[in-house]
PDB file of N, CA and C in Angstrom:
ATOM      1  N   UNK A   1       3.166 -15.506 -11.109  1.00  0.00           N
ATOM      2  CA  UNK A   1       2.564 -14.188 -11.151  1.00  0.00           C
ATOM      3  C   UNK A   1       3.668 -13.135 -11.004  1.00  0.00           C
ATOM      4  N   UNK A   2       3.619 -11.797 -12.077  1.00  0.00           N
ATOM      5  CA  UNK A   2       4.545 -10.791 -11.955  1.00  0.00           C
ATOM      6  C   UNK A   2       4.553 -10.468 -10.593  1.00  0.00           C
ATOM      7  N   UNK A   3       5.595  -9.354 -10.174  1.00  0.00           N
ATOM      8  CA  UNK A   3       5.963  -9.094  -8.763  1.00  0.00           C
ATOM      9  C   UNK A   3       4.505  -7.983  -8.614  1.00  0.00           C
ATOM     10  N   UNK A   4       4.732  -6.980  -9.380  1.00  0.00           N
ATOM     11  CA  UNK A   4       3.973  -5.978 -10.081  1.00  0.00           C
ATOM     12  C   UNK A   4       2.210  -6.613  -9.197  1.00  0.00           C
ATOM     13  N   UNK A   5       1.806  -7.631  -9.605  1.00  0.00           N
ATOM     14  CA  UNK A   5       0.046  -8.140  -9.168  1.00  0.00           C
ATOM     15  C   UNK A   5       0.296  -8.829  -8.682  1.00  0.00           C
ATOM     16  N   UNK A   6       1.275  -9.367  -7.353  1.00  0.00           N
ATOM     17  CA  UNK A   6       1.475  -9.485  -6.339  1.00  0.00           C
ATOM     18  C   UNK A   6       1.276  -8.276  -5.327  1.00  0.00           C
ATOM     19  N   UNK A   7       2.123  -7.298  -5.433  1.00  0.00           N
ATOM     20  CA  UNK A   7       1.543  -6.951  -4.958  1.00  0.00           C
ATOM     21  C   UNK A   7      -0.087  -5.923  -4.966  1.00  0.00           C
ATOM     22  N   UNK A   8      -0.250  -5.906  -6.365  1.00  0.00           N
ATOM     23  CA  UNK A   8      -1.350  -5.230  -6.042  1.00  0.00           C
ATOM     24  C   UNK A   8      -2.541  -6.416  -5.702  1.00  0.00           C
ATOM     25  N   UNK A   9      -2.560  -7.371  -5.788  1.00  0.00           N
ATOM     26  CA  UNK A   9      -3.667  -8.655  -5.201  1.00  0.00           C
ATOM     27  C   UNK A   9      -3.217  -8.157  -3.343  1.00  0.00           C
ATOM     28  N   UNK A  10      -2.392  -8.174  -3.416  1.00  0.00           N
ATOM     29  CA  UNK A  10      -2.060  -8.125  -1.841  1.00  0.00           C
ATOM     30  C   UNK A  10      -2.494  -6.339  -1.139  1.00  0.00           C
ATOM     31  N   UNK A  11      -2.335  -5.705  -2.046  1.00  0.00           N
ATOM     32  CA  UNK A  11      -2.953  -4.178  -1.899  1.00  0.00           C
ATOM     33  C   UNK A  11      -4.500  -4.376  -1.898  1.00  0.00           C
ATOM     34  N   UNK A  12      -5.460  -5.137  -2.490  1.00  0.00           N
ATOM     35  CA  UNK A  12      -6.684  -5.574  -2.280  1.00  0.00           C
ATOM     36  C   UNK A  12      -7.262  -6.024  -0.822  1.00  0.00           C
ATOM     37  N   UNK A  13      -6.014  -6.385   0.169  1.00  0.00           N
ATOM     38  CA  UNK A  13      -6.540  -6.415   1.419  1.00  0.00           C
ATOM     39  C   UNK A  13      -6.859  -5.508   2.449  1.00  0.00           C
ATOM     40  N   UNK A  14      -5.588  -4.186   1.823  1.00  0.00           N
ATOM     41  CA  UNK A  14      -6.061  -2.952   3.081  1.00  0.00           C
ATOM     42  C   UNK A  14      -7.110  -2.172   2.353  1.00  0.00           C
ATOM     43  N   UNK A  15      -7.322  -2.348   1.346  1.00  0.00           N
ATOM     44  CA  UNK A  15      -8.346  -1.159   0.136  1.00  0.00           C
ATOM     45  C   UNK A  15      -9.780  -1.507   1.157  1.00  0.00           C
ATOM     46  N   UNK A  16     -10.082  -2.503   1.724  1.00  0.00           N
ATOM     47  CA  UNK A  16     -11.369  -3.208   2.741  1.00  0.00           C
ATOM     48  C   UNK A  16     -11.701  -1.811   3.438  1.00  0.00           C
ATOM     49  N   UNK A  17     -10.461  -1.960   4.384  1.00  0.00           N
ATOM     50  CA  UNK A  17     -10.387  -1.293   5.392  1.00  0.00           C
ATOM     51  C   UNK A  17     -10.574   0.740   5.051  1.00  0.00           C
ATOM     52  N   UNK A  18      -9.490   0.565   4.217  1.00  0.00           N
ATOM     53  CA  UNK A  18      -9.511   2.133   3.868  1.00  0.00           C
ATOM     54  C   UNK A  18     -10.692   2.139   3.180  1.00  0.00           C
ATOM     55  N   UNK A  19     -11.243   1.973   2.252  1.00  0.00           N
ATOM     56  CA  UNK A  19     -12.668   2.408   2.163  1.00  0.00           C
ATOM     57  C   UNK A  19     -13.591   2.583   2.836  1.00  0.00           C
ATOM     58  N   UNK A  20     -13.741   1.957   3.677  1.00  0.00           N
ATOM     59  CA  UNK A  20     -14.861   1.515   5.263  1.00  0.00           C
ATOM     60  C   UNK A  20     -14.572   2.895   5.576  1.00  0.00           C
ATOM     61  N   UNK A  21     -13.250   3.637   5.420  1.00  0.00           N
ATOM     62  CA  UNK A  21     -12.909   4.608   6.229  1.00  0.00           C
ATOM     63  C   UNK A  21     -13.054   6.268   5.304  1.00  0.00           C
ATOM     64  N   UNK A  22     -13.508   6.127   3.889  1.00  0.00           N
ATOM     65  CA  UNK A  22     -13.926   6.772   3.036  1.00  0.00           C
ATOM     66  C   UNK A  22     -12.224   6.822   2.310  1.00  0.00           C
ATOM     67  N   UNK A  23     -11.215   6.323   2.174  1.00  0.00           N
ATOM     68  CA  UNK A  23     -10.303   6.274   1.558  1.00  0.00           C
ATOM     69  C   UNK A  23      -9.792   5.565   0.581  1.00  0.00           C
ATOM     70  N   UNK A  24      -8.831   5.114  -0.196  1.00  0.00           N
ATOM     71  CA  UNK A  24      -8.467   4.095  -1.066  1.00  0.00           C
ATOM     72  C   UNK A  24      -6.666   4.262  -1.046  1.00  0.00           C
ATOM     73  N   UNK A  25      -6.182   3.565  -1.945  1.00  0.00           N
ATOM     74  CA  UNK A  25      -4.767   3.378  -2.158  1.00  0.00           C
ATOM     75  C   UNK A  25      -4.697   3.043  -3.721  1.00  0.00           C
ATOM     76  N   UNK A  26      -4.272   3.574  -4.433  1.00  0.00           N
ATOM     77  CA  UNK A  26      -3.754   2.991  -5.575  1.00  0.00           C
ATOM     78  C   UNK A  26      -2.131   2.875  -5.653  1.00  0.00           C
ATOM     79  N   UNK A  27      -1.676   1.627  -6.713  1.00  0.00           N
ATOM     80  CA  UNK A  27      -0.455   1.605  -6.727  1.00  0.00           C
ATOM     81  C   UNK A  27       0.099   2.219  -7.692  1.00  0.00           C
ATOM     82  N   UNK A  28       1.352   2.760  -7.714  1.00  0.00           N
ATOM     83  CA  UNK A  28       1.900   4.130  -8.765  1.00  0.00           C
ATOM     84  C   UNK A  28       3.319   2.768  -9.353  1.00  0.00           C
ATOM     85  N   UNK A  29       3.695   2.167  -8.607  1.00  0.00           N
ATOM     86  CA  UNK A  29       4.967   1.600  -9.510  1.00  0.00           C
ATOM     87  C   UNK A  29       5.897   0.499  -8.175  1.00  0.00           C
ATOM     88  N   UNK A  30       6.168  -0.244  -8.766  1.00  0.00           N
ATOM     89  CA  UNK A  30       7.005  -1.353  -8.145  1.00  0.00           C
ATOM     90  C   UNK A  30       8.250  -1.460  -8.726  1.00  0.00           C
ATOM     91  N   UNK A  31       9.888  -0.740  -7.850  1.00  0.00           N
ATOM     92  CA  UNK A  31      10.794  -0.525  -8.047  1.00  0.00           C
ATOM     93  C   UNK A  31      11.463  -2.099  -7.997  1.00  0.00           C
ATOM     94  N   UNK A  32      12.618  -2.260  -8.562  1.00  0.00           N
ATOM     95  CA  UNK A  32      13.755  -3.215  -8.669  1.00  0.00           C
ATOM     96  C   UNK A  32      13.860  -3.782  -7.325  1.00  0.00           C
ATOM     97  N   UNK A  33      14.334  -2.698  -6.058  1.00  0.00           N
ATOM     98  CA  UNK A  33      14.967  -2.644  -4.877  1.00  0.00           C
ATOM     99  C   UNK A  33      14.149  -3.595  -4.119  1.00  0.00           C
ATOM    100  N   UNK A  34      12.711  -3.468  -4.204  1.00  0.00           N
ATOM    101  CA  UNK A  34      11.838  -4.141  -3.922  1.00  0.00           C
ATOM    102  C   UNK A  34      11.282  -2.816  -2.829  1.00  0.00           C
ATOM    103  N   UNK A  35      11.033  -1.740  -3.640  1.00  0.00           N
ATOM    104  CA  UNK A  35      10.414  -0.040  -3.037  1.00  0.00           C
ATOM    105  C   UNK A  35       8.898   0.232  -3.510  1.00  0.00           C
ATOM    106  N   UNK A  36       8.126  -0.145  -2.924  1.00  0.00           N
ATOM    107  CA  UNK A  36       6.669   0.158  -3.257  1.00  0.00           C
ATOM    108  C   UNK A  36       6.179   1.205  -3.562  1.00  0.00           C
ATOM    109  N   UNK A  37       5.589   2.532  -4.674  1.00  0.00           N
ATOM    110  CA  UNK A  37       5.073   3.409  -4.447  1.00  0.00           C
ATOM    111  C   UNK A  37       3.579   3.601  -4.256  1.00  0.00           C
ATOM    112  N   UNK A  38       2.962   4.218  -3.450  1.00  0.00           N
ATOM    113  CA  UNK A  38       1.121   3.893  -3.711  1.00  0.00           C
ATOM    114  C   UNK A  38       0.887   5.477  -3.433  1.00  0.00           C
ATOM    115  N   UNK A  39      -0.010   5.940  -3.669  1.00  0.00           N
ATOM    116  CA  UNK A  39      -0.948   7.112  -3.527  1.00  0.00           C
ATOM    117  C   UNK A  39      -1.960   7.079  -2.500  1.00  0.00           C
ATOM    118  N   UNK A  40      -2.397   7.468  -1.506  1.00  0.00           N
ATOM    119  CA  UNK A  40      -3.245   7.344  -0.692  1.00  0.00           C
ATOM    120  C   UNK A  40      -4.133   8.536  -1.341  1.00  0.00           C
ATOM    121  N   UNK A  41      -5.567   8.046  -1.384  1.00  0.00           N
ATOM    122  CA  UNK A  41      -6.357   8.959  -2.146  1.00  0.00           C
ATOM    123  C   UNK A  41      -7.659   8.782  -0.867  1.00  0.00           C
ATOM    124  N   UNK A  42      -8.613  10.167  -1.149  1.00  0.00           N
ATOM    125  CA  UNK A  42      -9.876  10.062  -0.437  1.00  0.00           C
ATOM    126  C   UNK A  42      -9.631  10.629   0.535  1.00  0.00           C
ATOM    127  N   UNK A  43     -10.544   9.916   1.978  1.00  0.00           N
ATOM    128  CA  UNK A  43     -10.293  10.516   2.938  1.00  0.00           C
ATOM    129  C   UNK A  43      -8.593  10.552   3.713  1.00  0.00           C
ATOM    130  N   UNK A  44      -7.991   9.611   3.071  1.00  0.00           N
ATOM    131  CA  UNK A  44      -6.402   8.607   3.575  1.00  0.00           C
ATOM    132  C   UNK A  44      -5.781  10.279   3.100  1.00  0.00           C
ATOM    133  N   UNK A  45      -5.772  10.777   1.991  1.00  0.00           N
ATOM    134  CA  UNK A  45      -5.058  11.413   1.307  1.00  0.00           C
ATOM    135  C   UNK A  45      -4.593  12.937   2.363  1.00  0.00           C
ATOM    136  N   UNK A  46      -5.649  13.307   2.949  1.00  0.00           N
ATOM    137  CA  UNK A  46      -5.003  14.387   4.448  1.00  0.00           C
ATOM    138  C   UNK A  46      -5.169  13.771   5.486  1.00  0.00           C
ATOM    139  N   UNK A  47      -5.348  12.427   5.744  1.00  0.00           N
ATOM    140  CA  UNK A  47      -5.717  12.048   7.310  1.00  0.00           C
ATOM    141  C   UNK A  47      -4.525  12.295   7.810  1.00  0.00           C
ATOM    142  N   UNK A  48      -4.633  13.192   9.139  1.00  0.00           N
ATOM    143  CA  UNK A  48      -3.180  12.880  10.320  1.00  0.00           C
ATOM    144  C   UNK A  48      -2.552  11.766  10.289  1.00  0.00           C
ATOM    145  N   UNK A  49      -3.498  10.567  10.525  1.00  0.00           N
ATOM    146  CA  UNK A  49      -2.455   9.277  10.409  1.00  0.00           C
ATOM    147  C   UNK A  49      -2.283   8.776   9.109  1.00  0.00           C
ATOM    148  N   UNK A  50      -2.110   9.355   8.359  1.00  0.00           N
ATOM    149  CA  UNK A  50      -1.660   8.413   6.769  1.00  0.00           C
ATOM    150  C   UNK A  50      -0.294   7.811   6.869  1.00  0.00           C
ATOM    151  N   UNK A  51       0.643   8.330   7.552  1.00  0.00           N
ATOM    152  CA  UNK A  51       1.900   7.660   7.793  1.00  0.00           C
ATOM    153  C   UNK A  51       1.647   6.449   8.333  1.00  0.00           C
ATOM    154  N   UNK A  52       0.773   6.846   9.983  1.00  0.00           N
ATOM    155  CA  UNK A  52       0.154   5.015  10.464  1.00  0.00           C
ATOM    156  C   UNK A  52      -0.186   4.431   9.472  1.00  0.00           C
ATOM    157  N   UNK A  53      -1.066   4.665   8.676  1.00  0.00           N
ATOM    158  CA  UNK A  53      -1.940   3.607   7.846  1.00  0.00           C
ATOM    159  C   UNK A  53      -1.053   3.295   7.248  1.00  0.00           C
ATOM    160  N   UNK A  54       0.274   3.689   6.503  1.00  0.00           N
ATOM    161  CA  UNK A  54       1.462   3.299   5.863  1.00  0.00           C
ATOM    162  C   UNK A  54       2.057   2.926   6.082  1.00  0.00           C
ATOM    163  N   UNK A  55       2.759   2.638   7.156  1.00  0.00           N
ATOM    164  CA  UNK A  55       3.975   2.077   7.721  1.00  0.00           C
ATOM    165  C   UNK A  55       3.169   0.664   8.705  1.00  0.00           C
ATOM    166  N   UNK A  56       2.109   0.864   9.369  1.00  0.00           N
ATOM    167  CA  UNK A  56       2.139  -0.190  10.139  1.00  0.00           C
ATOM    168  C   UNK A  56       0.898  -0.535   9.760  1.00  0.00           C
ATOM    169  N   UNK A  57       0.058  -0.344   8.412  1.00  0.00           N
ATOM    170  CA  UNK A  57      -1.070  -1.000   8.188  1.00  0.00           C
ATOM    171  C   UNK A  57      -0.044  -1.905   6.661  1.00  0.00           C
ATOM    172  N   UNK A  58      -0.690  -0.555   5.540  1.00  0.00           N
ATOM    173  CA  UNK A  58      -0.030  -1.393   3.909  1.00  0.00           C
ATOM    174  C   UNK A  58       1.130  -1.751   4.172  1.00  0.00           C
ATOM    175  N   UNK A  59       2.359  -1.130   4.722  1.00  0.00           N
ATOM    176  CA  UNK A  59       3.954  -1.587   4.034  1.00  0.00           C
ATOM    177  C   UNK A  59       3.336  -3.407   4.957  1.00  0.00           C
ATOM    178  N   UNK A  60       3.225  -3.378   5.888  1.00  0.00           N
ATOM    179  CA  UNK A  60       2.926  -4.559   7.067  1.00  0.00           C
ATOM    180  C   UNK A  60       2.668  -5.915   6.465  1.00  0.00           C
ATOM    181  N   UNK A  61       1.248  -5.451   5.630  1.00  0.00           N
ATOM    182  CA  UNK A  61       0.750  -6.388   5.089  1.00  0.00           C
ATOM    183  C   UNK A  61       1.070  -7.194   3.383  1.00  0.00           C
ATOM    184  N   UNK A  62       1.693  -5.812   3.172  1.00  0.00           N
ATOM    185  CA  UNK A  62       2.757  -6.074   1.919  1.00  0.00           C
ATOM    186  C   UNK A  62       3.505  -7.022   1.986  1.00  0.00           C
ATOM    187  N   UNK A  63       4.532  -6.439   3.181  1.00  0.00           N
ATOM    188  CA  UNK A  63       6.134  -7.427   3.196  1.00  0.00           C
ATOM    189  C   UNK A  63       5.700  -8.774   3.771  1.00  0.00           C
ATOM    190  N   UNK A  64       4.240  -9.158   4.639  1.00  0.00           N
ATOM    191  CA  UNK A  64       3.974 -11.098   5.003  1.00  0.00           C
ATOM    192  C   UNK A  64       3.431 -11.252   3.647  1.00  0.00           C
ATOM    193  N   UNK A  65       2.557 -10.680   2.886  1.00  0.00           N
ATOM    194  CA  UNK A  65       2.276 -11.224   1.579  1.00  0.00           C
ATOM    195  C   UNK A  65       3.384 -11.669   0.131  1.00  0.00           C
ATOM    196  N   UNK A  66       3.868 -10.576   0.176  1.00  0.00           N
ATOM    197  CA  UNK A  66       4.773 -10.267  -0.782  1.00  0.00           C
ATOM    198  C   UNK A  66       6.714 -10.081  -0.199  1.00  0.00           C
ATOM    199  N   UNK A  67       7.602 -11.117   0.122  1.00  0.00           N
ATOM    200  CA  UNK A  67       8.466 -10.997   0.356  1.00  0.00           C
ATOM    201  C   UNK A  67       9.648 -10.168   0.012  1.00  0.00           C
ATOM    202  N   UNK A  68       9.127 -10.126  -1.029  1.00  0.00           N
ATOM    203  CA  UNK A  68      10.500  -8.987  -2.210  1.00  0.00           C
ATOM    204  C   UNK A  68      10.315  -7.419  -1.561  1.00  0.00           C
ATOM    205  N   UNK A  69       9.112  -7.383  -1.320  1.00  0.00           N
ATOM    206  CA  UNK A  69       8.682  -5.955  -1.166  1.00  0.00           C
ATOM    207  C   UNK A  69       9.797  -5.214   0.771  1.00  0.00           C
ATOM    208  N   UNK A  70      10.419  -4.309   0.453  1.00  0.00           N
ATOM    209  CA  UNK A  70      11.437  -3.859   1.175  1.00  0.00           C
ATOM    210  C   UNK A  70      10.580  -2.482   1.866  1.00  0.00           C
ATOM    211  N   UNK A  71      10.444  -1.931   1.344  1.00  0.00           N
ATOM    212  CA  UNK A  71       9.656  -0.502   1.952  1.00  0.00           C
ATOM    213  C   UNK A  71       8.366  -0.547   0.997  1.00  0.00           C
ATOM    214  N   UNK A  72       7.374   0.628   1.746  1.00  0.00           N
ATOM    215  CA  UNK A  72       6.015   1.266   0.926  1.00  0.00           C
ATOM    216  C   UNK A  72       5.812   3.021   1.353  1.00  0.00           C
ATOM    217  N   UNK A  73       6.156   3.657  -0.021  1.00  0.00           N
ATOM    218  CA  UNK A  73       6.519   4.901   0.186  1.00  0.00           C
ATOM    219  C   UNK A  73       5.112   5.757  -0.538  1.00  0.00           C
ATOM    220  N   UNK A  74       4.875   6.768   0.294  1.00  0.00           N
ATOM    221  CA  UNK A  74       3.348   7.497  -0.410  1.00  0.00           C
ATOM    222  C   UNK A  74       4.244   8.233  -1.328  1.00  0.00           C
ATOM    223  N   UNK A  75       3.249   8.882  -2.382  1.00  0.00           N
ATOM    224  CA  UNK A  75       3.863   9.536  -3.406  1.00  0.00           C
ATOM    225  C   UNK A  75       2.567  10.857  -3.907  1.00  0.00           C
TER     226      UNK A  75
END
């Protein structure tokens, strides 16, 4: 499987959660470096914690799913 639907199969696990929460994530592009870009859309898109939900929810669950993956940057 491309790196590319790796990780977005693996982006299918926090989308649960952020919706429950009126939010979503889509993915914008999967760099060389192994640099994630995603969009936090919905309610995610002004929440105060969108950085939390980024750094210690998606990048989290990215890098045990998906090894290549190095950072996850909002865009």
């Amino acid at each position: 499987m491309e790196l590319k639907e790796r990780v977005n199969a693996a982006l299918q696990k926090t989308r649960v959660f952020l919706q429950a929460d009126g939010g979503d994530v889509e993915l914008v592009d999967v760099l060389p470096d192994g640099t994630v870009k995603v969009r936090l859309m919905g309610a995610c898109g002004g929440c105060p914690m969108a950085t939390l939900t980024l750094k210690q929810g998606i990048e989290r669950i990215l890098k045990e799913e998906v090894p290549e993956v190095k950072s996850v940057e909002s865009v």
